[in-house]
PDB file of N, CA and C in Angstrom:
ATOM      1  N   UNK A   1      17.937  26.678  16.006  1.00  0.00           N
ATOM      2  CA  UNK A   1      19.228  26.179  15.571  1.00  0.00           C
ATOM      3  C   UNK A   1      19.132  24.665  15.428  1.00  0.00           C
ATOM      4  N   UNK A   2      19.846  24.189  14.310  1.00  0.00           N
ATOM      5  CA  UNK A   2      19.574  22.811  13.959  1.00  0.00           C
ATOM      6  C   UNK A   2      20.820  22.402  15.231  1.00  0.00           C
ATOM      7  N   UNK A   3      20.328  20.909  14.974  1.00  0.00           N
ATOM      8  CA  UNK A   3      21.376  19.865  16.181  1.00  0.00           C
ATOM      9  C   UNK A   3      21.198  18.904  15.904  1.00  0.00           C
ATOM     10  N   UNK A   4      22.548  18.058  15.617  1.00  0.00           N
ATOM     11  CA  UNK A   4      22.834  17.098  15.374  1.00  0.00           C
ATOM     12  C   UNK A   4      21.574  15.887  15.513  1.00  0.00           C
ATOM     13  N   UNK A   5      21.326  15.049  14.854  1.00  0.00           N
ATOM     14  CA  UNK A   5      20.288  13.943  15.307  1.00  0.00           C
ATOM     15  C   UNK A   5      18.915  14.775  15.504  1.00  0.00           C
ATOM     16  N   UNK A   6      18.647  15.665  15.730  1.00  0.00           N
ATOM     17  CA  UNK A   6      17.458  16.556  15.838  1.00  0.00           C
ATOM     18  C   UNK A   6      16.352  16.260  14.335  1.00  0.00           C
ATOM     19  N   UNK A   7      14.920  15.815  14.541  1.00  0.00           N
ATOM     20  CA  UNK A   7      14.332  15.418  13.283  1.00  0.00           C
ATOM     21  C   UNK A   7      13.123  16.822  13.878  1.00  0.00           C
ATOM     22  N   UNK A   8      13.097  17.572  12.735  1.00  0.00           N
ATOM     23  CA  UNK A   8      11.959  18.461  13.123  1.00  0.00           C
ATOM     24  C   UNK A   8      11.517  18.467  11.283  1.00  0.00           C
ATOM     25  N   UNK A   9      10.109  19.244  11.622  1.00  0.00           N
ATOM     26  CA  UNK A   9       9.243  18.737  10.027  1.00  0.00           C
ATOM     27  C   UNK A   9       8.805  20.936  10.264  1.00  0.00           C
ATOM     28  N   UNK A  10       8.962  21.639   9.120  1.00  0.00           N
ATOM     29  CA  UNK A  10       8.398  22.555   9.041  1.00  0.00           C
ATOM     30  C   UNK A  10       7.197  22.938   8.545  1.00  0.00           C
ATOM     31  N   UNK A  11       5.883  22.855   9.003  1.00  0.00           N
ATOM     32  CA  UNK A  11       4.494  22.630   8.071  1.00  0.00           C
ATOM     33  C   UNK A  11       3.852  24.129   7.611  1.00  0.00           C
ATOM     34  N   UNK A  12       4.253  24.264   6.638  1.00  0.00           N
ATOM     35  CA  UNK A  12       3.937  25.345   5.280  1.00  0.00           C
ATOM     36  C   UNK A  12       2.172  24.652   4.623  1.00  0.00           C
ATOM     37  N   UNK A  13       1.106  25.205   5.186  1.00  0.00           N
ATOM     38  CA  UNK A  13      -0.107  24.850   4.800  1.00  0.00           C
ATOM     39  C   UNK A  13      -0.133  25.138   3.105  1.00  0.00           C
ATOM     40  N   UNK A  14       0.022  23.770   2.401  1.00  0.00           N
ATOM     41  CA  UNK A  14      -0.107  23.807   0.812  1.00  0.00           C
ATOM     42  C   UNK A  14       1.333  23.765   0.147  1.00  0.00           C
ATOM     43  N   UNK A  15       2.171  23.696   0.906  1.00  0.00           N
ATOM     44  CA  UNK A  15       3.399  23.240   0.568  1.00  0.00           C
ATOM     45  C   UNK A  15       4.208  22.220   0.661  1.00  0.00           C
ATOM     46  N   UNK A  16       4.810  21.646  -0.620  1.00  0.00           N
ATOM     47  CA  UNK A  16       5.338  20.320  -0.201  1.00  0.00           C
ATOM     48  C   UNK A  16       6.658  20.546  -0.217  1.00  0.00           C
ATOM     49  N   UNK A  17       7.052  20.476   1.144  1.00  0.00           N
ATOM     50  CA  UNK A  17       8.770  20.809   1.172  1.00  0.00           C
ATOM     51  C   UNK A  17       9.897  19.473   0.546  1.00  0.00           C
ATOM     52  N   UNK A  18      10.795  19.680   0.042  1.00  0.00           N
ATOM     53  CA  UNK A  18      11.392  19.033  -0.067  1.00  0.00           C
ATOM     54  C   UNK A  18      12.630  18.770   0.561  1.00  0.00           C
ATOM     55  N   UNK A  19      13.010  17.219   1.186  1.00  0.00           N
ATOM     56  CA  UNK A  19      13.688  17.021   1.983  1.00  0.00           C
ATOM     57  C   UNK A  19      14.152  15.508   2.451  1.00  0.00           C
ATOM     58  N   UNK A  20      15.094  14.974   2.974  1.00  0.00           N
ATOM     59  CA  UNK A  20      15.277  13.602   2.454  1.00  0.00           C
ATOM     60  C   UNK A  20      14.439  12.712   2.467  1.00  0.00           C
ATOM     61  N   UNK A  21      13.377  13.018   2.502  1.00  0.00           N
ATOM     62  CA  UNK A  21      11.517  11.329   2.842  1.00  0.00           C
ATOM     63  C   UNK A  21      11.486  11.648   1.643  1.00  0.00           C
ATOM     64  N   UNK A  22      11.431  13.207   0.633  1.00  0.00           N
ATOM     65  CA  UNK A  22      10.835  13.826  -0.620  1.00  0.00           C
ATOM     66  C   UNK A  22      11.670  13.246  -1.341  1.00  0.00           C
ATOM     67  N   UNK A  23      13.261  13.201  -1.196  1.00  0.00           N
ATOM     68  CA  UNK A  23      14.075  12.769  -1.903  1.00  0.00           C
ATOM     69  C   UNK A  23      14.185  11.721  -2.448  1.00  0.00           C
ATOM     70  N   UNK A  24      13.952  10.663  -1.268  1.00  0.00           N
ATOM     71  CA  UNK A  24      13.951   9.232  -1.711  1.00  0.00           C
ATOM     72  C   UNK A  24      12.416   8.684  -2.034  1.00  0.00           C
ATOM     73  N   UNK A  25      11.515   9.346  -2.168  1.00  0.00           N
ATOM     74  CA  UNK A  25      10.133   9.361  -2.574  1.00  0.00           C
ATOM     75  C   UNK A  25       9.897   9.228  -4.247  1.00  0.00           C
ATOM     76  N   UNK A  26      11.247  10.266  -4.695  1.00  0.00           N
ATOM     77  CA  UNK A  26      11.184  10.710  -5.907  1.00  0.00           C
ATOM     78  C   UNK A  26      12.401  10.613  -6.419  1.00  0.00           C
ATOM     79  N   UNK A  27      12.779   9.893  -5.950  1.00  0.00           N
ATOM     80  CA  UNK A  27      14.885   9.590  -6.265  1.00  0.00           C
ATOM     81  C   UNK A  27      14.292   9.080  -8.359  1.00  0.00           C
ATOM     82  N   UNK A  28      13.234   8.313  -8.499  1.00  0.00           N
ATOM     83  CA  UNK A  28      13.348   7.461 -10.043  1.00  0.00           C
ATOM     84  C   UNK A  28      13.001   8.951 -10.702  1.00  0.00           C
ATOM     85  N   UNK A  29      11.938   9.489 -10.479  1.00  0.00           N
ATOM     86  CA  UNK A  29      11.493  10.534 -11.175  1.00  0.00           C
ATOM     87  C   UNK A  29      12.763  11.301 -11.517  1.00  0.00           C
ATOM     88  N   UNK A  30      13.545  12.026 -10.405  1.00  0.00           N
ATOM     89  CA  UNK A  30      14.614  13.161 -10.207  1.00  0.00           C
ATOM     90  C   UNK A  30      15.730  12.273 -11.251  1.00  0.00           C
ATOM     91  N   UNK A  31      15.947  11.401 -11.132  1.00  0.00           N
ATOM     92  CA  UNK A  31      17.140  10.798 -12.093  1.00  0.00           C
ATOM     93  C   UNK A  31      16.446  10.676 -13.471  1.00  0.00           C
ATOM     94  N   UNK A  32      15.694  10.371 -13.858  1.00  0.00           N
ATOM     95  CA  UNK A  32      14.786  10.439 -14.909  1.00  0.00           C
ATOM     96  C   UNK A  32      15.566  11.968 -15.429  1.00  0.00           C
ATOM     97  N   UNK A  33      14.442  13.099 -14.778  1.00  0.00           N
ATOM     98  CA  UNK A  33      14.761  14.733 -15.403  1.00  0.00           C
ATOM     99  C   UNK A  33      15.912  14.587 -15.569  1.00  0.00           C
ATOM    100  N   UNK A  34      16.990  14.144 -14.344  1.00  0.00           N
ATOM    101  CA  UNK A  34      18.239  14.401 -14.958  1.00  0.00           C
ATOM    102  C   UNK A  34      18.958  13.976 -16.234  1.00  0.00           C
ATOM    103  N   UNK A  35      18.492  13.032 -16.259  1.00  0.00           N
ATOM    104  CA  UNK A  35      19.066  12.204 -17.860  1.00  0.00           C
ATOM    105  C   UNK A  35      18.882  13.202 -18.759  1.00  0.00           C
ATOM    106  N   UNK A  36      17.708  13.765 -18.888  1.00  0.00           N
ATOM    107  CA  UNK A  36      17.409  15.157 -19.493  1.00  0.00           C
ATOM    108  C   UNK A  36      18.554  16.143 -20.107  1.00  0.00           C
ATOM    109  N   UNK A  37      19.712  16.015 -19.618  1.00  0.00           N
ATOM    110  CA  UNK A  37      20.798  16.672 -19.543  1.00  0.00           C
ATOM    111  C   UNK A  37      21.472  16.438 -21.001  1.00  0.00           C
ATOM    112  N   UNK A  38      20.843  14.811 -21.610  1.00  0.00           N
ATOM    113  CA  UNK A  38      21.393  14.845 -22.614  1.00  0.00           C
ATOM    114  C   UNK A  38      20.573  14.877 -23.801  1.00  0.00           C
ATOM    115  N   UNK A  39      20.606  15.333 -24.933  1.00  0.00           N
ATOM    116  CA  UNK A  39      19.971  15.639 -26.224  1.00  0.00           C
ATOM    117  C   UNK A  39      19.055  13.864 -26.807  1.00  0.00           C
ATOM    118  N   UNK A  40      19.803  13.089 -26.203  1.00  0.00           N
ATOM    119  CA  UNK A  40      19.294  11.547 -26.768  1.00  0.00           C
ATOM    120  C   UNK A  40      18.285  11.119 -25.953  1.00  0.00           C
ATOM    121  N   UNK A  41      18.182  11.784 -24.668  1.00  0.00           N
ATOM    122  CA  UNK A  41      17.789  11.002 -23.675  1.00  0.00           C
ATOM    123  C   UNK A  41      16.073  11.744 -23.934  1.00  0.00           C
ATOM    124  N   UNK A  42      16.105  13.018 -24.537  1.00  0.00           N
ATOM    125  CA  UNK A  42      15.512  13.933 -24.371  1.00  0.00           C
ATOM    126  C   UNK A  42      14.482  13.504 -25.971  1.00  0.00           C
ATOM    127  N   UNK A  43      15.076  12.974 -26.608  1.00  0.00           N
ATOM    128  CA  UNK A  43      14.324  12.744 -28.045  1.00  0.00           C
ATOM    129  C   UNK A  43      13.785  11.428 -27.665  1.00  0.00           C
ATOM    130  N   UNK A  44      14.704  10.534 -26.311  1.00  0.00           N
ATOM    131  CA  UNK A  44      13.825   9.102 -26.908  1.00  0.00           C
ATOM    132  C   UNK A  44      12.872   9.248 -25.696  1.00  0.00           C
ATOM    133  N   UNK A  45      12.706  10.351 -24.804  1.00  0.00           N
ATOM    134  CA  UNK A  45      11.360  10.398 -23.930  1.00  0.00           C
ATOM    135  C   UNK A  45      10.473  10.761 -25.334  1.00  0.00           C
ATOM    136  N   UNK A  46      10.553  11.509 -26.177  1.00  0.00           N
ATOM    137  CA  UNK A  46       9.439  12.334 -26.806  1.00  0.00           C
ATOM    138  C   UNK A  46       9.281  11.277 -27.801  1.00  0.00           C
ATOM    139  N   UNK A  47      10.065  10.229 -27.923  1.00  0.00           N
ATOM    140  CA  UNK A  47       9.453   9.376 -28.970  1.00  0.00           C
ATOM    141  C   UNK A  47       8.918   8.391 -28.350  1.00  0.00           C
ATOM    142  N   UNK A  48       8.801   8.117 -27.171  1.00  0.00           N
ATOM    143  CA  UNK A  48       8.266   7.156 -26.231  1.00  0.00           C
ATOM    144  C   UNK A  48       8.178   7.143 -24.698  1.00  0.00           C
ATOM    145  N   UNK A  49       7.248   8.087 -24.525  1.00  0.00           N
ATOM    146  CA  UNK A  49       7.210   8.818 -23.322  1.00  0.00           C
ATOM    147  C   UNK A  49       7.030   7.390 -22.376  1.00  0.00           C
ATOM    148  N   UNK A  50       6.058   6.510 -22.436  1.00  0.00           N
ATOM    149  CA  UNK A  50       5.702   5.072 -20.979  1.00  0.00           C
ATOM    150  C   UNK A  50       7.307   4.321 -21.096  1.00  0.00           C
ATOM    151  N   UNK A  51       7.627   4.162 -22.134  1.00  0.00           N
ATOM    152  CA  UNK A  51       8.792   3.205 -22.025  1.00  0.00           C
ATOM    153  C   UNK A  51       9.972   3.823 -21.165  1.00  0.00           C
ATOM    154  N   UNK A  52      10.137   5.075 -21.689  1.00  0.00           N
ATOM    155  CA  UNK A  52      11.035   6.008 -20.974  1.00  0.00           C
ATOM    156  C   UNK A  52      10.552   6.252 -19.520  1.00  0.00           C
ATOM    157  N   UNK A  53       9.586   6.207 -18.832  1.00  0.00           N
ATOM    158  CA  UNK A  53       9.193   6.484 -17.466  1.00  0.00           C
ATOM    159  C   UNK A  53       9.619   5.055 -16.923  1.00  0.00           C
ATOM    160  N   UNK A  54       9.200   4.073 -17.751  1.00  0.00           N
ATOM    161  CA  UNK A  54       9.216   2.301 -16.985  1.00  0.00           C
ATOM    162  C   UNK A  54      10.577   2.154 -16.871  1.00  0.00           C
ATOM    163  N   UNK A  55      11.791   2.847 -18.162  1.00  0.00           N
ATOM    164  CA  UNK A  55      12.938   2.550 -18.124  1.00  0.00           C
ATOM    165  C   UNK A  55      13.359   2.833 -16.713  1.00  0.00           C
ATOM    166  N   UNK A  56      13.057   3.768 -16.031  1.00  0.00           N
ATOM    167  CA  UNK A  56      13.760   4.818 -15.011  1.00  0.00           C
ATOM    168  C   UNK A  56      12.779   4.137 -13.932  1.00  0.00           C
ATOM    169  N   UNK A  57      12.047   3.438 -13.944  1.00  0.00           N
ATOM    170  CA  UNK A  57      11.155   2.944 -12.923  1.00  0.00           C
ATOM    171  C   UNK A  57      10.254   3.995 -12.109  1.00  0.00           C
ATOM    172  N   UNK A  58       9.682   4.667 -12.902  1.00  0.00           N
ATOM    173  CA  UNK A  58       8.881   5.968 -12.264  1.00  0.00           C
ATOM    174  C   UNK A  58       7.639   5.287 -11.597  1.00  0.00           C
ATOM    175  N   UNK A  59       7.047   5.120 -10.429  1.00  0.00           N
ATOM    176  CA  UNK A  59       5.675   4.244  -9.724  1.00  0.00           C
ATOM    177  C   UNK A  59       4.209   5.137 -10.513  1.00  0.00           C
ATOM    178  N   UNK A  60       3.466   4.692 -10.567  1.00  0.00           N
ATOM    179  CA  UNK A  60       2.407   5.015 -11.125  1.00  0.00           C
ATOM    180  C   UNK A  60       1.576   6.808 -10.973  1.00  0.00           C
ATOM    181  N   UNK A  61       1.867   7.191  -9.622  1.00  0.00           N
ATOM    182  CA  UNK A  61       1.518   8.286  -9.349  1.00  0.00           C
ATOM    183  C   UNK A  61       2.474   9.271  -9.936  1.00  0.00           C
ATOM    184  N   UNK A  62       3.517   9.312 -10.152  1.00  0.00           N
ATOM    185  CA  UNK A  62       4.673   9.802 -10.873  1.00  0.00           C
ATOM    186  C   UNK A  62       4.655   9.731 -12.612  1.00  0.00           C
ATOM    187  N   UNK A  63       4.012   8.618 -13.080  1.00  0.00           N
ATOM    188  CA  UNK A  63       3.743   8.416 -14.344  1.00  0.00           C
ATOM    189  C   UNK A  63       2.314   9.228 -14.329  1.00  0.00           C
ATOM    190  N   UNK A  64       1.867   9.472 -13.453  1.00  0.00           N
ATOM    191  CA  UNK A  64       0.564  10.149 -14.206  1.00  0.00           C
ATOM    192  C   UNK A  64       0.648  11.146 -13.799  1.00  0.00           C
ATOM    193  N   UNK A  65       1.188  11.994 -13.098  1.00  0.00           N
ATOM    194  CA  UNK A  65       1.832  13.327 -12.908  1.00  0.00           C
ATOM    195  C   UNK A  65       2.593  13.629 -14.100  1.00  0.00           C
ATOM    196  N   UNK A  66       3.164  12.852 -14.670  1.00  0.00           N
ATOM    197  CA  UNK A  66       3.929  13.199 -16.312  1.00  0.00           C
ATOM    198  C   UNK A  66       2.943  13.196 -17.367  1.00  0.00           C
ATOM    199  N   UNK A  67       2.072  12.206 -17.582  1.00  0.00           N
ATOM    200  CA  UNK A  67       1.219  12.268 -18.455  1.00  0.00           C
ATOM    201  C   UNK A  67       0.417  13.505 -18.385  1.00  0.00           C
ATOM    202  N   UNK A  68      -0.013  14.133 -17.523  1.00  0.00           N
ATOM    203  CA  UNK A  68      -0.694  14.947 -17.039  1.00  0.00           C
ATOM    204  C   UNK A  68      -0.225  16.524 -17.201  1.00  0.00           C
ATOM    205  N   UNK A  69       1.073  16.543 -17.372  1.00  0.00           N
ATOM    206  CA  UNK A  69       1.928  17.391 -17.450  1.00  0.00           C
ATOM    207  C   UNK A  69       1.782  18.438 -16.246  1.00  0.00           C
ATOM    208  N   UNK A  70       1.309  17.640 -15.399  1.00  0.00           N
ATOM    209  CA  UNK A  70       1.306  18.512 -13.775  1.00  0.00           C
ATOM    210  C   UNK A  70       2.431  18.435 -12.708  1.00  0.00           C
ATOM    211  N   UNK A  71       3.049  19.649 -12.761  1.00  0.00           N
ATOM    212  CA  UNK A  71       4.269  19.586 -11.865  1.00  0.00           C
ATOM    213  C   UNK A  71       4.231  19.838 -10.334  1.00  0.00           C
ATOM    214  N   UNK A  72       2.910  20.181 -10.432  1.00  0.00           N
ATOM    215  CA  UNK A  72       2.675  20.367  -8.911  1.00  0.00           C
ATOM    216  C   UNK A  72       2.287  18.670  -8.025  1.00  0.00           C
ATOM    217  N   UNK A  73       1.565  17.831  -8.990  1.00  0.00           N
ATOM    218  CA  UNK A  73       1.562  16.514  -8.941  1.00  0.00           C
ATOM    219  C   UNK A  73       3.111  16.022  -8.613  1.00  0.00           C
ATOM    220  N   UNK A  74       4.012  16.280  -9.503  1.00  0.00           N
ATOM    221  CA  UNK A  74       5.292  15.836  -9.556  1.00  0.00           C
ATOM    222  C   UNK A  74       6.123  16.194  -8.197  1.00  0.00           C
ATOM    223  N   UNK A  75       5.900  17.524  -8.194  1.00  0.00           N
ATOM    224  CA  UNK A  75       6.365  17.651  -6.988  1.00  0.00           C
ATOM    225  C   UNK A  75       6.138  17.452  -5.187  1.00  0.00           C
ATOM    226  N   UNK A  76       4.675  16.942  -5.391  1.00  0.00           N
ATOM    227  CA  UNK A  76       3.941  16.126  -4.455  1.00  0.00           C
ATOM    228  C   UNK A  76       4.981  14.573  -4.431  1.00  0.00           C
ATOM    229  N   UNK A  77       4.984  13.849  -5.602  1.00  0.00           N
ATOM    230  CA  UNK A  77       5.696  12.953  -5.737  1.00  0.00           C
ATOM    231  C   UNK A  77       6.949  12.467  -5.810  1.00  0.00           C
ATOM    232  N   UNK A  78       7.608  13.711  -4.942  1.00  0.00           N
ATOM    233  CA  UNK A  78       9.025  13.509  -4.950  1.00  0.00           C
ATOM    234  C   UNK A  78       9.753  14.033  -5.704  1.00  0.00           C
ATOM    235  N   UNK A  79       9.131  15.083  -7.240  1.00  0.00           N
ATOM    236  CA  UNK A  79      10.336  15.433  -7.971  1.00  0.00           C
ATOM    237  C   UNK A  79      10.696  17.251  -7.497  1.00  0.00           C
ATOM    238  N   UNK A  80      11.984  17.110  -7.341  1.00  0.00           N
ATOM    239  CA  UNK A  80      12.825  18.320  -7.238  1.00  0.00           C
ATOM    240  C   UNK A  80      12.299  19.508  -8.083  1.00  0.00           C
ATOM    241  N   UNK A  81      11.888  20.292  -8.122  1.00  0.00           N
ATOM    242  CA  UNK A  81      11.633  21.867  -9.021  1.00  0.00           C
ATOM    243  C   UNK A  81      13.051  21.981  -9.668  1.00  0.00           C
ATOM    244  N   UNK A  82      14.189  21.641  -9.295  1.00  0.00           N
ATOM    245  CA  UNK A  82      15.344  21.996 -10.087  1.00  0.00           C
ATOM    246  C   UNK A  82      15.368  21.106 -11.064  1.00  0.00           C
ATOM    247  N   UNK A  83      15.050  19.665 -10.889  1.00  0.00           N
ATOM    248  CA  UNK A  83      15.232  18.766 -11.922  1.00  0.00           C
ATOM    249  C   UNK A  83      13.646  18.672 -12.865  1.00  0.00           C
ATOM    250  N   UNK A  84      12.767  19.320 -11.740  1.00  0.00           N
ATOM    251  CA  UNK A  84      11.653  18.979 -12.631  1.00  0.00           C
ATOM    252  C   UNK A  84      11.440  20.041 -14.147  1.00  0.00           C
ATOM    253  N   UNK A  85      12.668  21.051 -14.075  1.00  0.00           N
ATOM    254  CA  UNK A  85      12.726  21.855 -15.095  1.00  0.00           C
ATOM    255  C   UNK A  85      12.679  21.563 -16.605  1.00  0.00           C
ATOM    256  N   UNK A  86      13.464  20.508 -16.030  1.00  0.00           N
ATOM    257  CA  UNK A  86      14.379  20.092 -17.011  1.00  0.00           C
ATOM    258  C   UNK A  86      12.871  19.293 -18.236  1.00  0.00           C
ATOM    259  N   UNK A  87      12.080  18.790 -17.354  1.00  0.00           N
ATOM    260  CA  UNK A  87      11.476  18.022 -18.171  1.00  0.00           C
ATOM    261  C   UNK A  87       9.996  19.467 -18.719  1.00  0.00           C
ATOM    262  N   UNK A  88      10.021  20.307 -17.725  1.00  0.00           N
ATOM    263  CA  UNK A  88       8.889  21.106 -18.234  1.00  0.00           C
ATOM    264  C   UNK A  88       9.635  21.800 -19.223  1.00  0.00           C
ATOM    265  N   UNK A  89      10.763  22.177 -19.500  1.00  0.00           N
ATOM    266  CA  UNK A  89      11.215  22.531 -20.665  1.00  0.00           C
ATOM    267  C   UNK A  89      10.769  21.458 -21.953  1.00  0.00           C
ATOM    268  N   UNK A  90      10.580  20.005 -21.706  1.00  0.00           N
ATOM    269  CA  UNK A  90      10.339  19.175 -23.053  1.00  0.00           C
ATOM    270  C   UNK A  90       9.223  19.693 -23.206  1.00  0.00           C
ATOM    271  N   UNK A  91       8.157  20.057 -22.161  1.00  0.00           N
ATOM    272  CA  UNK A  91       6.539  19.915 -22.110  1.00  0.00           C
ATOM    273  C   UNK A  91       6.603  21.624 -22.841  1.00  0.00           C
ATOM    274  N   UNK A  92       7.664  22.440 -23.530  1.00  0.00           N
ATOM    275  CA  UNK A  92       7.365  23.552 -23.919  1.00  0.00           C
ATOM    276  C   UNK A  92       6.734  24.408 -22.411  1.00  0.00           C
ATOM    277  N   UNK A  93       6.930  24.372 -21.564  1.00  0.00           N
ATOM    278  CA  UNK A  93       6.099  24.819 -20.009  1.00  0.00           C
ATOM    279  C   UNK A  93       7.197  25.684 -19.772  1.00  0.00           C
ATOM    280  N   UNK A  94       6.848  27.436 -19.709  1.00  0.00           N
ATOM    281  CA  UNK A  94       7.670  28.235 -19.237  1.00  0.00           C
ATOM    282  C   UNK A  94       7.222  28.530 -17.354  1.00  0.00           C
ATOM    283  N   UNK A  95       8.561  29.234 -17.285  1.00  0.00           N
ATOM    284  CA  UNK A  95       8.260  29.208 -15.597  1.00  0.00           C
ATOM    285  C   UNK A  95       7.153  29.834 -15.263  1.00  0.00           C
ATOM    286  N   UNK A  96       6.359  30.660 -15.898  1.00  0.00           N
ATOM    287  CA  UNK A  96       4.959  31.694 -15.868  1.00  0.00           C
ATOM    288  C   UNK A  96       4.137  30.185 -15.564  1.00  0.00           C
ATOM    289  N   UNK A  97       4.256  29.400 -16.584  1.00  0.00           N
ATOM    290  CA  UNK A  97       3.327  28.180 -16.517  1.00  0.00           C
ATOM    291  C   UNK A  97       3.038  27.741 -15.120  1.00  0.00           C
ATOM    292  N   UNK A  98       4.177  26.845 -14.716  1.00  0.00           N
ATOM    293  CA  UNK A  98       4.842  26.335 -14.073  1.00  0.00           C
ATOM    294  C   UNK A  98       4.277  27.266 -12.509  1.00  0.00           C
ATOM    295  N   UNK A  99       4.413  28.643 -12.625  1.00  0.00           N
ATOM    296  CA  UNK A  99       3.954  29.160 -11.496  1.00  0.00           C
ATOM    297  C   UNK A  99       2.419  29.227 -11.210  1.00  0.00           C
ATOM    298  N   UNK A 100       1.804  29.185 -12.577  1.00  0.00           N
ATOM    299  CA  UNK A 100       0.260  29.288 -12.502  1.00  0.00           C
ATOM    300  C   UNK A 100      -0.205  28.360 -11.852  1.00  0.00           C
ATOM    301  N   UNK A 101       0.694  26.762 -12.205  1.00  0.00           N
ATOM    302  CA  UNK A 101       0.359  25.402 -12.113  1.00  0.00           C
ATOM    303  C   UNK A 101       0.307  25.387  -9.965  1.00  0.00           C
ATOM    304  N   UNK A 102       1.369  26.128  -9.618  1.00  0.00           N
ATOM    305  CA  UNK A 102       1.746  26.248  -8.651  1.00  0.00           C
ATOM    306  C   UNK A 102       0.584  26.805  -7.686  1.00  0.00           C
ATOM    307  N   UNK A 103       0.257  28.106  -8.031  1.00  0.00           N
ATOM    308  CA  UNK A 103      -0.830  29.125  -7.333  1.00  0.00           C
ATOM    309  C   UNK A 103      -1.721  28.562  -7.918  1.00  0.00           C
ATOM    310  N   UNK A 104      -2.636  27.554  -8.672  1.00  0.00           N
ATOM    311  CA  UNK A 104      -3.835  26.651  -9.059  1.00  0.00           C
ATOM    312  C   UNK A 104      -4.523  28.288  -9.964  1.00  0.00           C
ATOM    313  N   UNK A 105      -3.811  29.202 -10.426  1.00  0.00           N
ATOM    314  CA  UNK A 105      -3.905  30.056 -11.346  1.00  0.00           C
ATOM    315  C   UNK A 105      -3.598  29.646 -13.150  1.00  0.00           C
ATOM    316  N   UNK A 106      -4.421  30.204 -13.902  1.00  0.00           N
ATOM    317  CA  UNK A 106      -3.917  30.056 -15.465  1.00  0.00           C
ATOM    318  C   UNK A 106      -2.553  31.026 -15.194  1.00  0.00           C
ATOM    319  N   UNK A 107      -1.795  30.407 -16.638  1.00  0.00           N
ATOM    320  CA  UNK A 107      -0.870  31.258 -17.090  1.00  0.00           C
ATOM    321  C   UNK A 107      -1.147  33.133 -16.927  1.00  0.00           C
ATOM    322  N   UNK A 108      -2.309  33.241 -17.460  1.00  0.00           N
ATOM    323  CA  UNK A 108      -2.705  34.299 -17.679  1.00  0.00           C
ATOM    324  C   UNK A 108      -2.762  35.224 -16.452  1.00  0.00           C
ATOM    325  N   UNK A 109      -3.543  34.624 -15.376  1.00  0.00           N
ATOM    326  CA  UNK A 109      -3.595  35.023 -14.298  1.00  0.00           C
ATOM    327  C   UNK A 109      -2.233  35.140 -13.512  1.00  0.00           C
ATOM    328  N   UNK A 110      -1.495  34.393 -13.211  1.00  0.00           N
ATOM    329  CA  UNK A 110      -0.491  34.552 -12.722  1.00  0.00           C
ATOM    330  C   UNK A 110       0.796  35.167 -13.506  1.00  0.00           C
ATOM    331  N   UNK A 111       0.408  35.495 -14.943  1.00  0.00           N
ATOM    332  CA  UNK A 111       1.052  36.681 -15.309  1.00  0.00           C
ATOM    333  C   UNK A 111       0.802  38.331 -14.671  1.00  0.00           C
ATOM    334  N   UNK A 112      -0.861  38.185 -14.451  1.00  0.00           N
ATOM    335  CA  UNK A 112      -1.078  39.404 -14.169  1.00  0.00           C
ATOM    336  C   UNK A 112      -1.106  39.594 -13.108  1.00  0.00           C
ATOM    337  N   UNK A 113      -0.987  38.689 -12.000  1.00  0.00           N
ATOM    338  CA  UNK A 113      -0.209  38.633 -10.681  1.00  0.00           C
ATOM    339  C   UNK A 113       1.080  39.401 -10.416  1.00  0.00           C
ATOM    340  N   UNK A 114       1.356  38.677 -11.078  1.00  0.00           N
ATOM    341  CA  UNK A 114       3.167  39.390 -11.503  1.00  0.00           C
ATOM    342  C   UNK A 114       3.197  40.215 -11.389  1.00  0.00           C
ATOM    343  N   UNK A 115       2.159  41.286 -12.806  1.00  0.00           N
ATOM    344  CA  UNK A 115       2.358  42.464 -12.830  1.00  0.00           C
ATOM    345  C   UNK A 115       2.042  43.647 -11.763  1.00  0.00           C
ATOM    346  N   UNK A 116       0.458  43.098 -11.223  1.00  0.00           N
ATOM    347  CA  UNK A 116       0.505  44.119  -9.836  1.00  0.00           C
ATOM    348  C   UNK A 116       1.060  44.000  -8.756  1.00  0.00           C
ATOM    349  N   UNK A 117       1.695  43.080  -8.922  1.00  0.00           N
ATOM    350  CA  UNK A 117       3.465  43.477  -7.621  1.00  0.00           C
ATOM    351  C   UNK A 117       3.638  44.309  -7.682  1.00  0.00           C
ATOM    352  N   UNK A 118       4.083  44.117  -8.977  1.00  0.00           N
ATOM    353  CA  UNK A 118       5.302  45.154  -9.529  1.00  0.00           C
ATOM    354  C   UNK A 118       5.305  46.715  -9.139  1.00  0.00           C
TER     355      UNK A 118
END
């Protein structure tokens, strides 16, 4: 049970939890995706992806997690999976992707992951 003033850390081997150190780690990135929200904001990243990261003040490890189009990078660096959507949607990156990127699996593979769940 949580308690007031209580600081405890949950360690998930290969997982980067997110949580307020993550938050404010990645506060430029996460406002960045969010801008995302609008159609202008979203054409003048794709017409000038560095200017648009410098606008938002993204730190270097964060800019090359974008260049890179690695969200697992990103999310090492502070960005949110909810907001980081927003931008793997510009990168054409469906959530299959996105999960491969996750499990260090291709698309392919972690499609067919999927399937023998199932």
């Amino acid at each position: 049970m949580d308690q007031p003033g209580f600081d405890y850390h949950i360690d998930i081997p290969g997982t980067t939890l997110f949580d307020g150190k993550q938050a404010m780690k990645g506060y430029a990135l996460n406002k960045m995706c969010y801008a995302f929200n609008k159609e202008e904001n979203r054409n003048a990243f794709k017409a000038d992806e560095e200017a648009f990261m410098e606008q938002y003040g993204l730190n270097n490890t964060q800019k090359q997690a974008v260049r890179d189009r690695n969200v697992l990078a990103m999310i090492e660096a502070g960005g949110n999976i909810y907001y980081l959507a927003k931008l793997a949607g510009i990168f054409k990156l469906s959530v299959q992707d996105v999960g491969g990127q996750q499990t260090g699996m291709t698309t392919e593979e972690f499609q067919q992951h999927l399937l023998d769940q199932a």
